[in-house]
PDB file of N, CA and C in Angstrom:
ATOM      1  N   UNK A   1       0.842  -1.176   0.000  1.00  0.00           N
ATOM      2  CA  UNK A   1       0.000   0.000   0.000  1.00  0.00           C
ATOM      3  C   UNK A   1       0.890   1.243   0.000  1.00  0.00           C
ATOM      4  N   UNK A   2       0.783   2.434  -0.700  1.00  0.00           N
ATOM      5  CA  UNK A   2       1.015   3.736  -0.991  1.00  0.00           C
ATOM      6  C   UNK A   2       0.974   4.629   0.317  1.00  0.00           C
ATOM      7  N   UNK A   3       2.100   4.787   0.917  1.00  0.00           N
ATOM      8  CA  UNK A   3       2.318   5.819   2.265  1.00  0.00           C
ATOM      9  C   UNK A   3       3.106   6.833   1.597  1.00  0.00           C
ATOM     10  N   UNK A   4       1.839   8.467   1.373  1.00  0.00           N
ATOM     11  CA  UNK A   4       3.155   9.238   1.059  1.00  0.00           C
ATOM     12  C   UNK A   4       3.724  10.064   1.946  1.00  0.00           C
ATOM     13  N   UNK A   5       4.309  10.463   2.207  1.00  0.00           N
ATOM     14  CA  UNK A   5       5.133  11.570   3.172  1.00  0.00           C
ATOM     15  C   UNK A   5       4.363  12.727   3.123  1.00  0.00           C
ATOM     16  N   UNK A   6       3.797  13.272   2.025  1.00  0.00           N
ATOM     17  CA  UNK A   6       3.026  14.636   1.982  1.00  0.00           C
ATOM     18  C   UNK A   6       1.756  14.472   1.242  1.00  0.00           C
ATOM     19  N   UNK A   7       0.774  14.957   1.909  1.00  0.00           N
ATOM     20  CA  UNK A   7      -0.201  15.126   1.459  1.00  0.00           C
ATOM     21  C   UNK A   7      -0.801  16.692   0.868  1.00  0.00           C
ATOM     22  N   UNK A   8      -1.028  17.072  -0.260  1.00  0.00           N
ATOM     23  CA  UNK A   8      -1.218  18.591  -0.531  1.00  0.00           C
ATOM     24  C   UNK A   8      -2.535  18.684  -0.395  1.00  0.00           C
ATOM     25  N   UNK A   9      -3.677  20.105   0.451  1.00  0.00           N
ATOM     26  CA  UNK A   9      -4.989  20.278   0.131  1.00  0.00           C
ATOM     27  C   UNK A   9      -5.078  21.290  -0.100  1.00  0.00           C
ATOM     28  N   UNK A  10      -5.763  21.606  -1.258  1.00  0.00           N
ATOM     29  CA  UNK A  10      -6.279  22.787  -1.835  1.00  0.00           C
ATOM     30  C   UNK A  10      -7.431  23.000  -1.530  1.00  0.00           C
ATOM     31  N   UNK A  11      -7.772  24.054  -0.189  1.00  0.00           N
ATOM     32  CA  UNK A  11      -9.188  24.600  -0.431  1.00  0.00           C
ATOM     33  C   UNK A  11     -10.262  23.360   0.004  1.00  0.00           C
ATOM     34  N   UNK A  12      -9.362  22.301   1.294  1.00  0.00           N
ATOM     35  CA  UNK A  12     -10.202  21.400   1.567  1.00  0.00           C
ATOM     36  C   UNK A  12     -11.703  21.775   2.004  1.00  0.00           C
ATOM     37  N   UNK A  13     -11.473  22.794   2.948  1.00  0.00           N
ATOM     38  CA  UNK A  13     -12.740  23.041   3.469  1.00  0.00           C
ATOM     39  C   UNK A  13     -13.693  24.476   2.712  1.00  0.00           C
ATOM     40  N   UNK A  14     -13.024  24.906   1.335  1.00  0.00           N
ATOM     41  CA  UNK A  14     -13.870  25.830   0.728  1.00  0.00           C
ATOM     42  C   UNK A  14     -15.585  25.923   0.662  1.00  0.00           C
ATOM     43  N   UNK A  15     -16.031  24.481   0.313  1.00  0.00           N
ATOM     44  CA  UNK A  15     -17.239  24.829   0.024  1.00  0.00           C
ATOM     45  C   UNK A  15     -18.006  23.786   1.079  1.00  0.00           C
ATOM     46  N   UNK A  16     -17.555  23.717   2.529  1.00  0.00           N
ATOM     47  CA  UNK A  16     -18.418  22.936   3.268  1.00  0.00           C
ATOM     48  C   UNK A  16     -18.926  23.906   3.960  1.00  0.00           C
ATOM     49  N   UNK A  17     -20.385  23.435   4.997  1.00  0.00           N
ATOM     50  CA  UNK A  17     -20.984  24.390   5.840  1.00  0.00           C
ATOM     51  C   UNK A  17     -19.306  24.174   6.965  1.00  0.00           C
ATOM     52  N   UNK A  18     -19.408  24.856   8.252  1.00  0.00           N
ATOM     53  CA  UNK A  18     -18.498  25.016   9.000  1.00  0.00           C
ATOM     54  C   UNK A  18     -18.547  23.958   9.959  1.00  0.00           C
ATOM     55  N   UNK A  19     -19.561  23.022  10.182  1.00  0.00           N
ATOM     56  CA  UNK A  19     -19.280  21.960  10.898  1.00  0.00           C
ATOM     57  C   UNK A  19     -18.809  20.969  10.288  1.00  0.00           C
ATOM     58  N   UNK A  20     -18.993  20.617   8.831  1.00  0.00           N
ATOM     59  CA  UNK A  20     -17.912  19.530   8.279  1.00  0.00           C
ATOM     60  C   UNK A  20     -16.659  19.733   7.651  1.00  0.00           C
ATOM     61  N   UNK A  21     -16.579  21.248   7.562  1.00  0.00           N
ATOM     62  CA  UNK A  21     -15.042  21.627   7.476  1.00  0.00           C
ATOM     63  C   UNK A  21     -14.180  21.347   8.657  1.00  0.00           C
ATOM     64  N   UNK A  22     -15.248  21.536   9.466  1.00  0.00           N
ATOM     65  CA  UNK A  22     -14.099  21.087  10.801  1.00  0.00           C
ATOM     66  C   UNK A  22     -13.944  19.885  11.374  1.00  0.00           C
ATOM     67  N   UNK A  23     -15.038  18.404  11.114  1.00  0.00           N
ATOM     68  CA  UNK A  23     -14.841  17.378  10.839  1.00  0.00           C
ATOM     69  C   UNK A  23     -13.739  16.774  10.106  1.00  0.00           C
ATOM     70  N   UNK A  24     -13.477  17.212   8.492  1.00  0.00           N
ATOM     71  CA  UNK A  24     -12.797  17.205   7.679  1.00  0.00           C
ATOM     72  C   UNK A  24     -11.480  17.711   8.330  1.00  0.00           C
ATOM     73  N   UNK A  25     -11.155  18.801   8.638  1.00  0.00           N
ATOM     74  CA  UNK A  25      -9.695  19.198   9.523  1.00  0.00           C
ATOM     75  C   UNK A  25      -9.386  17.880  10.585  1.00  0.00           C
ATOM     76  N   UNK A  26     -10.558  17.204  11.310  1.00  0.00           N
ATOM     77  CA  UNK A  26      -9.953  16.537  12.436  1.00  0.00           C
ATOM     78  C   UNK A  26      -9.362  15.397  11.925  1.00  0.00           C
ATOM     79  N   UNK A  27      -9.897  15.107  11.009  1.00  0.00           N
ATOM     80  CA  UNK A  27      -9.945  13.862   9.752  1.00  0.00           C
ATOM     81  C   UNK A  27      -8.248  13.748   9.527  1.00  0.00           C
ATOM     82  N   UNK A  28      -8.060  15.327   8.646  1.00  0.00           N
ATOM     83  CA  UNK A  28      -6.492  15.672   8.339  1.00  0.00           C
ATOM     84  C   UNK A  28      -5.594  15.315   9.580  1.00  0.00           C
ATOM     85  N   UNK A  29      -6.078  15.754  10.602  1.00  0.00           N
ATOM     86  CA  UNK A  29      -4.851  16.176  11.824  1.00  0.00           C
ATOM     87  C   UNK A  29      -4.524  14.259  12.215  1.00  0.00           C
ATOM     88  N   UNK A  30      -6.152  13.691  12.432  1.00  0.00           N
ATOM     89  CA  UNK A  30      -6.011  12.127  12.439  1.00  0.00           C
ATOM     90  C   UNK A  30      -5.041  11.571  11.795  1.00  0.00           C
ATOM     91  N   UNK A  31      -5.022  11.621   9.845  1.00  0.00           N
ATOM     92  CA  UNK A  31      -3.776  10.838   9.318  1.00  0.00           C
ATOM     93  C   UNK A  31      -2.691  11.400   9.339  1.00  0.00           C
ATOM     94  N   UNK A  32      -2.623  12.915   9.868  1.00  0.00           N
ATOM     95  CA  UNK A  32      -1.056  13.242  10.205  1.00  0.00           C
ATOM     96  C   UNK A  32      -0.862  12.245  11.100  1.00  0.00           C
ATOM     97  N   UNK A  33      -1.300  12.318  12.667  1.00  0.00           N
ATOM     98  CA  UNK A  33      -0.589  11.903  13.416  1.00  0.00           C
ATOM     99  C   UNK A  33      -0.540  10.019  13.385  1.00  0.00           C
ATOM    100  N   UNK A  34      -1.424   9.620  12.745  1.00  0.00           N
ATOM    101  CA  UNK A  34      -1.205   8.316  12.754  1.00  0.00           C
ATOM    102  C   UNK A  34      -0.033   7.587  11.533  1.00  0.00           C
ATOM    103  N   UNK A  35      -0.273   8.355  10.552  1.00  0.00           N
ATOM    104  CA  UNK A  35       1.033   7.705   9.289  1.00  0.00           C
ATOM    105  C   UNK A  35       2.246   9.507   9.547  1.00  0.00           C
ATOM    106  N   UNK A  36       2.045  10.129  10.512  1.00  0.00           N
ATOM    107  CA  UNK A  36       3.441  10.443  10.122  1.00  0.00           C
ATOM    108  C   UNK A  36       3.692  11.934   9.393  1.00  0.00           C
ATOM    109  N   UNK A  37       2.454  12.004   8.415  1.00  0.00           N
ATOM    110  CA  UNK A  37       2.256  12.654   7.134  1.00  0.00           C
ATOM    111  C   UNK A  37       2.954  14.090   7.169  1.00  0.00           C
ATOM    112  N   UNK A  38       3.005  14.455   6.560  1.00  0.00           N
ATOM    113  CA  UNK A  38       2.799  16.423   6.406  1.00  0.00           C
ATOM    114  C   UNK A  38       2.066  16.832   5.331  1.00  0.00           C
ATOM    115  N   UNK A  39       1.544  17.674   5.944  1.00  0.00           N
ATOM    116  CA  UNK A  39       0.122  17.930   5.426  1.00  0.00           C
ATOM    117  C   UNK A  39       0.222  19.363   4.749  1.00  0.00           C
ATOM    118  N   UNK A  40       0.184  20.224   3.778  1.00  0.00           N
ATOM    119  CA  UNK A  40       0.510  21.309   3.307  1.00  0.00           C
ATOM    120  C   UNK A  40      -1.291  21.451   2.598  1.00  0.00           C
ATOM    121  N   UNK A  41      -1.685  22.874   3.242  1.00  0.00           N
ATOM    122  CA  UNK A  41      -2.980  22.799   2.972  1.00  0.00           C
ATOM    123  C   UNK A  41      -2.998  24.508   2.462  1.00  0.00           C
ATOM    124  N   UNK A  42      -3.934  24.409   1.720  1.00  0.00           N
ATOM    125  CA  UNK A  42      -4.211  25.961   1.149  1.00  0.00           C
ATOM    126  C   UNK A  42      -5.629  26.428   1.778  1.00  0.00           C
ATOM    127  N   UNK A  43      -5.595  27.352   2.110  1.00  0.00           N
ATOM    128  CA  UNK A  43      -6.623  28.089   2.885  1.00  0.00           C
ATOM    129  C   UNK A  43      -6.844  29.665   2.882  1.00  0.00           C
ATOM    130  N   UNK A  44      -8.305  30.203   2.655  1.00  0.00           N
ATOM    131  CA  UNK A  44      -8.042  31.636   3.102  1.00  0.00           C
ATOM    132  C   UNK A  44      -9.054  31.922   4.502  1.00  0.00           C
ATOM    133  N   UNK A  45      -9.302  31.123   5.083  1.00  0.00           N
ATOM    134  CA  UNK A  45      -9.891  30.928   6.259  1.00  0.00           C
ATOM    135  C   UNK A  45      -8.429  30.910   7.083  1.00  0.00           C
ATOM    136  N   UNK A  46      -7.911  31.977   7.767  1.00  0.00           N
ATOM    137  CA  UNK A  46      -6.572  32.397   8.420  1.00  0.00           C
ATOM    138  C   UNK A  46      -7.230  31.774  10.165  1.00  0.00           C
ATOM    139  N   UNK A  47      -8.315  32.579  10.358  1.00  0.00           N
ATOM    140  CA  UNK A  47      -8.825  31.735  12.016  1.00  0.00           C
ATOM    141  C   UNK A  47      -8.902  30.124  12.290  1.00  0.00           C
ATOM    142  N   UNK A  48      -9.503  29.445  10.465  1.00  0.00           N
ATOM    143  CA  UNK A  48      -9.321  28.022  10.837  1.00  0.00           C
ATOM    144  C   UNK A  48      -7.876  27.594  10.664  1.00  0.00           C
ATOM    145  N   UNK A  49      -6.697  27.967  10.140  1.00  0.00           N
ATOM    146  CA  UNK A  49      -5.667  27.887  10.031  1.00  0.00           C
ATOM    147  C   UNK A  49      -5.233  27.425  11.176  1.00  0.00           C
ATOM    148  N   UNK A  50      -4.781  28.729  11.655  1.00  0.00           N
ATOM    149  CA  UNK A  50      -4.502  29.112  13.244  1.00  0.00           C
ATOM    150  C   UNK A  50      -4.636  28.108  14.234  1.00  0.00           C
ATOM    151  N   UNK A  51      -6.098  27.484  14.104  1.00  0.00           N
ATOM    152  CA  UNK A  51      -6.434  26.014  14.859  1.00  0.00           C
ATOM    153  C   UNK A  51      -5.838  25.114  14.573  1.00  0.00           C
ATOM    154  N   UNK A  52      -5.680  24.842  13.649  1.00  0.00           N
ATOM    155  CA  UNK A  52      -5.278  23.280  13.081  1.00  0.00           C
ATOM    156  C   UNK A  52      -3.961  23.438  12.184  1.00  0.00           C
ATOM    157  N   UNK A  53      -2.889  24.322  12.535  1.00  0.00           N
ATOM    158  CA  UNK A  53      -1.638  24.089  11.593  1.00  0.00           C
ATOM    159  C   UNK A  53      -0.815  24.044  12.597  1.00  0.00           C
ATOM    160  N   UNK A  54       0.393  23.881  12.668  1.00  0.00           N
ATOM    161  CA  UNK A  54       1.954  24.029  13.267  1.00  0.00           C
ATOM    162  C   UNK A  54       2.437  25.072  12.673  1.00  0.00           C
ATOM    163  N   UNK A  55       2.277  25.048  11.668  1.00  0.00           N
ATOM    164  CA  UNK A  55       3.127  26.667  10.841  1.00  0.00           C
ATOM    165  C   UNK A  55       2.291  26.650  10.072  1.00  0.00           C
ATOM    166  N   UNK A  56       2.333  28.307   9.640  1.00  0.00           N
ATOM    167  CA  UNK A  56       1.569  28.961   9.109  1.00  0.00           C
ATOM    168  C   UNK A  56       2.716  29.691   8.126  1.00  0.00           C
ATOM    169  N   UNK A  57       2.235  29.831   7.144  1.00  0.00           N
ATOM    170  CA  UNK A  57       2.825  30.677   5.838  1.00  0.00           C
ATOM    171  C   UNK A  57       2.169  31.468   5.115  1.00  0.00           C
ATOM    172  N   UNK A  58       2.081  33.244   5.073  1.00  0.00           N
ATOM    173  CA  UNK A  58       1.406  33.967   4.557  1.00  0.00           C
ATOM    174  C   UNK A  58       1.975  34.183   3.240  1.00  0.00           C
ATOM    175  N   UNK A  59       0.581  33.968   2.030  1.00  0.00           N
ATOM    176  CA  UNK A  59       1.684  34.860   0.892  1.00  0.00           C
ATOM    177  C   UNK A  59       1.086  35.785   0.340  1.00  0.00           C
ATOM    178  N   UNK A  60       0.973  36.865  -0.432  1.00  0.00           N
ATOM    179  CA  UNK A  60       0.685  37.859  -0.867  1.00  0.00           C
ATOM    180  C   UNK A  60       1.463  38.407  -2.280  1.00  0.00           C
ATOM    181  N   UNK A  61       0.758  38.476  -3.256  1.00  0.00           N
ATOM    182  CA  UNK A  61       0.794  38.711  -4.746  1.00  0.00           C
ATOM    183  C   UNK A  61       1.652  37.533  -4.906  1.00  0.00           C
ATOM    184  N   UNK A  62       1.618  36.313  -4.336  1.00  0.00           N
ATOM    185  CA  UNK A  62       2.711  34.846  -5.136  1.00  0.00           C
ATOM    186  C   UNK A  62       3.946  34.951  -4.483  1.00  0.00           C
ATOM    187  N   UNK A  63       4.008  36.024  -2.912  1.00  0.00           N
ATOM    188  CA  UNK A  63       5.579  36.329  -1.970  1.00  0.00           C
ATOM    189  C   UNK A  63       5.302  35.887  -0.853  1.00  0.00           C
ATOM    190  N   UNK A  64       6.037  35.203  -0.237  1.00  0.00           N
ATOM    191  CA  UNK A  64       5.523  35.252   1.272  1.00  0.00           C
ATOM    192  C   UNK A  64       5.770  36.043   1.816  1.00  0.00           C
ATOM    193  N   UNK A  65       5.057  36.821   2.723  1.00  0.00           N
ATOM    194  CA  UNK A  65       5.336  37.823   3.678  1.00  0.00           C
ATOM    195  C   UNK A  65       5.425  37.658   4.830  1.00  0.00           C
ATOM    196  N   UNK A  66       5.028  36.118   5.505  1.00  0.00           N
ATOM    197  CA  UNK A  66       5.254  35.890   6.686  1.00  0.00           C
ATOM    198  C   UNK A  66       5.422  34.054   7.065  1.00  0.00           C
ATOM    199  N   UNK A  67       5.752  34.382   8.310  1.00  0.00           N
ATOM    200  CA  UNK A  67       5.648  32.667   8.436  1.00  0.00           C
ATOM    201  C   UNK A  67       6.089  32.808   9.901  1.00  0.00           C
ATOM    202  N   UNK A  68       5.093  31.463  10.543  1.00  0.00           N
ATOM    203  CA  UNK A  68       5.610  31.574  11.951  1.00  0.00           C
ATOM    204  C   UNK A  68       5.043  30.213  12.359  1.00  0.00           C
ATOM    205  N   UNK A  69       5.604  29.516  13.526  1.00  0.00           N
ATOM    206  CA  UNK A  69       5.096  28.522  14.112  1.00  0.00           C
ATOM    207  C   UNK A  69       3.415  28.819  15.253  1.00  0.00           C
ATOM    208  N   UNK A  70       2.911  27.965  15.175  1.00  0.00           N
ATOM    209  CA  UNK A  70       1.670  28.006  15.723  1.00  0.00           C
ATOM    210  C   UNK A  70       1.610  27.099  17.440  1.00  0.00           C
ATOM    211  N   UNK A  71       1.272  27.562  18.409  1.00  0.00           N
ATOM    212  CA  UNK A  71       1.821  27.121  19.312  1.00  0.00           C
ATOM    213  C   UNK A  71       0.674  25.710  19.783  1.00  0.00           C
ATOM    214  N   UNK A  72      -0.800  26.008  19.441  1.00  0.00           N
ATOM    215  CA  UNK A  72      -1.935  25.515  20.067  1.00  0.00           C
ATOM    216  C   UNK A  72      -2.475  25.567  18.784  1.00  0.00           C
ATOM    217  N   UNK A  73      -2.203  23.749  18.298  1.00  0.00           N
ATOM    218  CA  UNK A  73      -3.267  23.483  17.262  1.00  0.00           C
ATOM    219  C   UNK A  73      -4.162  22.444  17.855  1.00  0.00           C
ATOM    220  N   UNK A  74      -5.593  22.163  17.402  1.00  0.00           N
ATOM    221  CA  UNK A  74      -6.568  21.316  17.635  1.00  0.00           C
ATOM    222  C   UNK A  74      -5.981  19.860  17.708  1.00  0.00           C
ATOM    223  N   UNK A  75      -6.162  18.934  18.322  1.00  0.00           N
ATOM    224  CA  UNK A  75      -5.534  17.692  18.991  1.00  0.00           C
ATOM    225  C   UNK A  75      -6.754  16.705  18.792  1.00  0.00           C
ATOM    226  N   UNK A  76      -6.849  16.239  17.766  1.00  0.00           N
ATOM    227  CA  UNK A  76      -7.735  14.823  18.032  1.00  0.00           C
ATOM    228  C   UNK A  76      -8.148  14.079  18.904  1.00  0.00           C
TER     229      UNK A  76
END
């Protein structure tokens, strides 16, 4: 079976109401911590970010302008 090291999401939770986007996040944080994963997710929801990342990376016109570790993400 196929274990990859990174998983990419684009815009996982764009078009859910807000309780299964956040189902869906616990979902993510689940196969991080059980296979290992890293998870690189695209988002413009910055508050759900905040919850559920380790680092955060801002970019602006295609630059990053920021980046910082996240101290208190959501815990399965």
């Amino acid at each position: 079976m196929n274990q990859p090291r990174i998983l990419f999401a684009d815009e996982p939770t764009g078009n859910l109401d807000s309780t299964t986007g956040e189902q869906i996040l616990l979902l993510l944080r689940e196969i991080q911590d059980t296979l290992g994963m890293t998870i690189i997710m695209v988002t413009h929801e910055r508050p759900l970010a905040e919850r559920f990342a380790n680092r955060i990376a801002i970019l602006s016109d295609g630059k990053l302008v920021d980046h910082f570790a996240v101290q208190t993400g959501v815990r399965a």
